[in-house]
C-alpha atoms as a PDB file:
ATOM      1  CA  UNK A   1      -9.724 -29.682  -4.517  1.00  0.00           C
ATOM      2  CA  UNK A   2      -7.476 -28.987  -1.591  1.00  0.00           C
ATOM      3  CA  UNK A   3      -6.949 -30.523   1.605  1.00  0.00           C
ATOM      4  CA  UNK A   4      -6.875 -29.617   5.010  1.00  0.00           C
ATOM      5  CA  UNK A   5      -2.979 -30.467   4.649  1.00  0.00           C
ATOM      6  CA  UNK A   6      -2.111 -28.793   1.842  1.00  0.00           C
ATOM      7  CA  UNK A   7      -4.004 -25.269   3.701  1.00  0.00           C
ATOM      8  CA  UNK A   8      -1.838 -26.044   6.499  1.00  0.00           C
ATOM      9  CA  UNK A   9       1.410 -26.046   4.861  1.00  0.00           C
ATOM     10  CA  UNK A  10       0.736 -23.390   2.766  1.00  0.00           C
ATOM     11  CA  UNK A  11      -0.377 -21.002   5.938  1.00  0.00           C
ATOM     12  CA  UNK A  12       2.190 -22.073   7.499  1.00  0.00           C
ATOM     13  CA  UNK A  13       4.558 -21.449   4.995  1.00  0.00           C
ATOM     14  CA  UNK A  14       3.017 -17.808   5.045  1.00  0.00           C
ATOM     15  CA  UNK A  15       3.547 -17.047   8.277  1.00  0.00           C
ATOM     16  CA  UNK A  16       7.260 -18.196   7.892  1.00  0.00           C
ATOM     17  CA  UNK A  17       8.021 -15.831   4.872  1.00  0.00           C
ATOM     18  CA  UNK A  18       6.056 -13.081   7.372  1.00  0.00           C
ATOM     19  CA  UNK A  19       8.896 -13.655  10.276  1.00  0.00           C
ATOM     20  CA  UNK A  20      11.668 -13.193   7.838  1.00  0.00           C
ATOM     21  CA  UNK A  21      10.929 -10.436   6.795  1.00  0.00           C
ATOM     22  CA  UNK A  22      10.006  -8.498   9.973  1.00  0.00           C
ATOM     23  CA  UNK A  23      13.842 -10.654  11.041  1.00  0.00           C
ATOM     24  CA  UNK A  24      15.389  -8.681   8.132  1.00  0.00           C
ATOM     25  CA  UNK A  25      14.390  -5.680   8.638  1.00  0.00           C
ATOM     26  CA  UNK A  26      10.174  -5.536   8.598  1.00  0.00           C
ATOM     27  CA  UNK A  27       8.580  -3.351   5.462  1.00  0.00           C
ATOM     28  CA  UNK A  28      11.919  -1.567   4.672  1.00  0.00           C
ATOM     29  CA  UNK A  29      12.856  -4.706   2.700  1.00  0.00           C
ATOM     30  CA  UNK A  30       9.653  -4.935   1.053  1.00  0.00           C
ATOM     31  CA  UNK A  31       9.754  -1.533  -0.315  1.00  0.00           C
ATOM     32  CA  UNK A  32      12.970  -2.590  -1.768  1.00  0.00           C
ATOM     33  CA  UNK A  33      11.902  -4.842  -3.205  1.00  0.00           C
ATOM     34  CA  UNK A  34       9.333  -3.049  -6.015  1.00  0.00           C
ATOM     35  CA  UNK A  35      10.344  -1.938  -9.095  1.00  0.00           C
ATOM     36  CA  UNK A  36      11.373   1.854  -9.311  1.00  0.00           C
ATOM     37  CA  UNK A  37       7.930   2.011 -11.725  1.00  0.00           C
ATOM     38  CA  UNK A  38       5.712   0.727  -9.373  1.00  0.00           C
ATOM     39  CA  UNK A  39       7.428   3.032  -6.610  1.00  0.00           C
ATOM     40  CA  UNK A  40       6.505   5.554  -9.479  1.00  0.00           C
ATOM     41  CA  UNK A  41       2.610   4.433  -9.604  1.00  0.00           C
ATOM     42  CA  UNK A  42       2.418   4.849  -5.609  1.00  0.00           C
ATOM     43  CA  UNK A  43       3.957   7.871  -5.359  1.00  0.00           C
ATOM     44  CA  UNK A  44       2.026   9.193  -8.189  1.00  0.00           C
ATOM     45  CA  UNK A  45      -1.401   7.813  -6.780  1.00  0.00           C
ATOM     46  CA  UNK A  46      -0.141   9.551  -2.797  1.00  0.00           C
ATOM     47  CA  UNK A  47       0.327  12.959  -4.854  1.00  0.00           C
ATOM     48  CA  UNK A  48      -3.396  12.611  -6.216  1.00  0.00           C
ATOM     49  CA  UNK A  49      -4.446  11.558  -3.279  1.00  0.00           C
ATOM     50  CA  UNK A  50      -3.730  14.397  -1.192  1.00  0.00           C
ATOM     51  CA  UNK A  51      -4.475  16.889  -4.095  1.00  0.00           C
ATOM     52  CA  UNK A  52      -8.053  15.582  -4.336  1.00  0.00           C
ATOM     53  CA  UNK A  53      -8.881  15.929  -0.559  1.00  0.00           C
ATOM     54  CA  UNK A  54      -6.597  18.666  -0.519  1.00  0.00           C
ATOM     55  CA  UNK A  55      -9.178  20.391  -2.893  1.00  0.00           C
ATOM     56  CA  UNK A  56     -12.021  18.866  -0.901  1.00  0.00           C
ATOM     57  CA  UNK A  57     -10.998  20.222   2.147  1.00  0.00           C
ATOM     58  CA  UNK A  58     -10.955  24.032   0.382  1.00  0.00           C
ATOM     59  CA  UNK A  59     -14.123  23.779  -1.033  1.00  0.00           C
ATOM     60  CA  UNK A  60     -15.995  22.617   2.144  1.00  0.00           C
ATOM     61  CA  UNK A  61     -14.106  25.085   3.561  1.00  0.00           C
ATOM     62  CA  UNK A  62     -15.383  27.457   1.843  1.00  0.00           C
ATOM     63  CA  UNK A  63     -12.260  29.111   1.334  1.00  0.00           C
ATOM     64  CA  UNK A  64     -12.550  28.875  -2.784  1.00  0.00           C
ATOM     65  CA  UNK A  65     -15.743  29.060  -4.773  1.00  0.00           C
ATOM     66  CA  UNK A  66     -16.218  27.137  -8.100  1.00  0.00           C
ATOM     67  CA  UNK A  67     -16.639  29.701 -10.819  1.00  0.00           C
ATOM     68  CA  UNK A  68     -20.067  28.341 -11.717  1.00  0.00           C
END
């Protein structure tokens, strides 16, 4: 079980690794610091992202028509 304490330190110690990293440079840093497959899976998960509304958007729209 954890103490009040141990919460404390460990927030605190949060919040530290927070200013450093808006010090060095805010979320620039952090996207450095993925792996080039995980920059991959985002990307890839943006691109379907915007195709799906993308698509949305046309058939609301009414611009296309579903062939059925």
């Amino acid at each position: 079980m954890l103490d009040y304490d141990q919460l404390r330190r460990s927030s605190s110690a949060a919040e530290e690794r927070e200013e450093t990293l808006e010090a060095k440079g805010g979320m620039g840093k952090a996207w450095q610091a993925i792996t080039p497959a995980q920059r991959f899976i985002l990307a890839l998960m943006l691109f379907l992202n915007v195709l799906v509304l993308g698509s949305l958007c046309l058939l609301a729209l009414d611009v296309v028509a579903l062939p059925f």
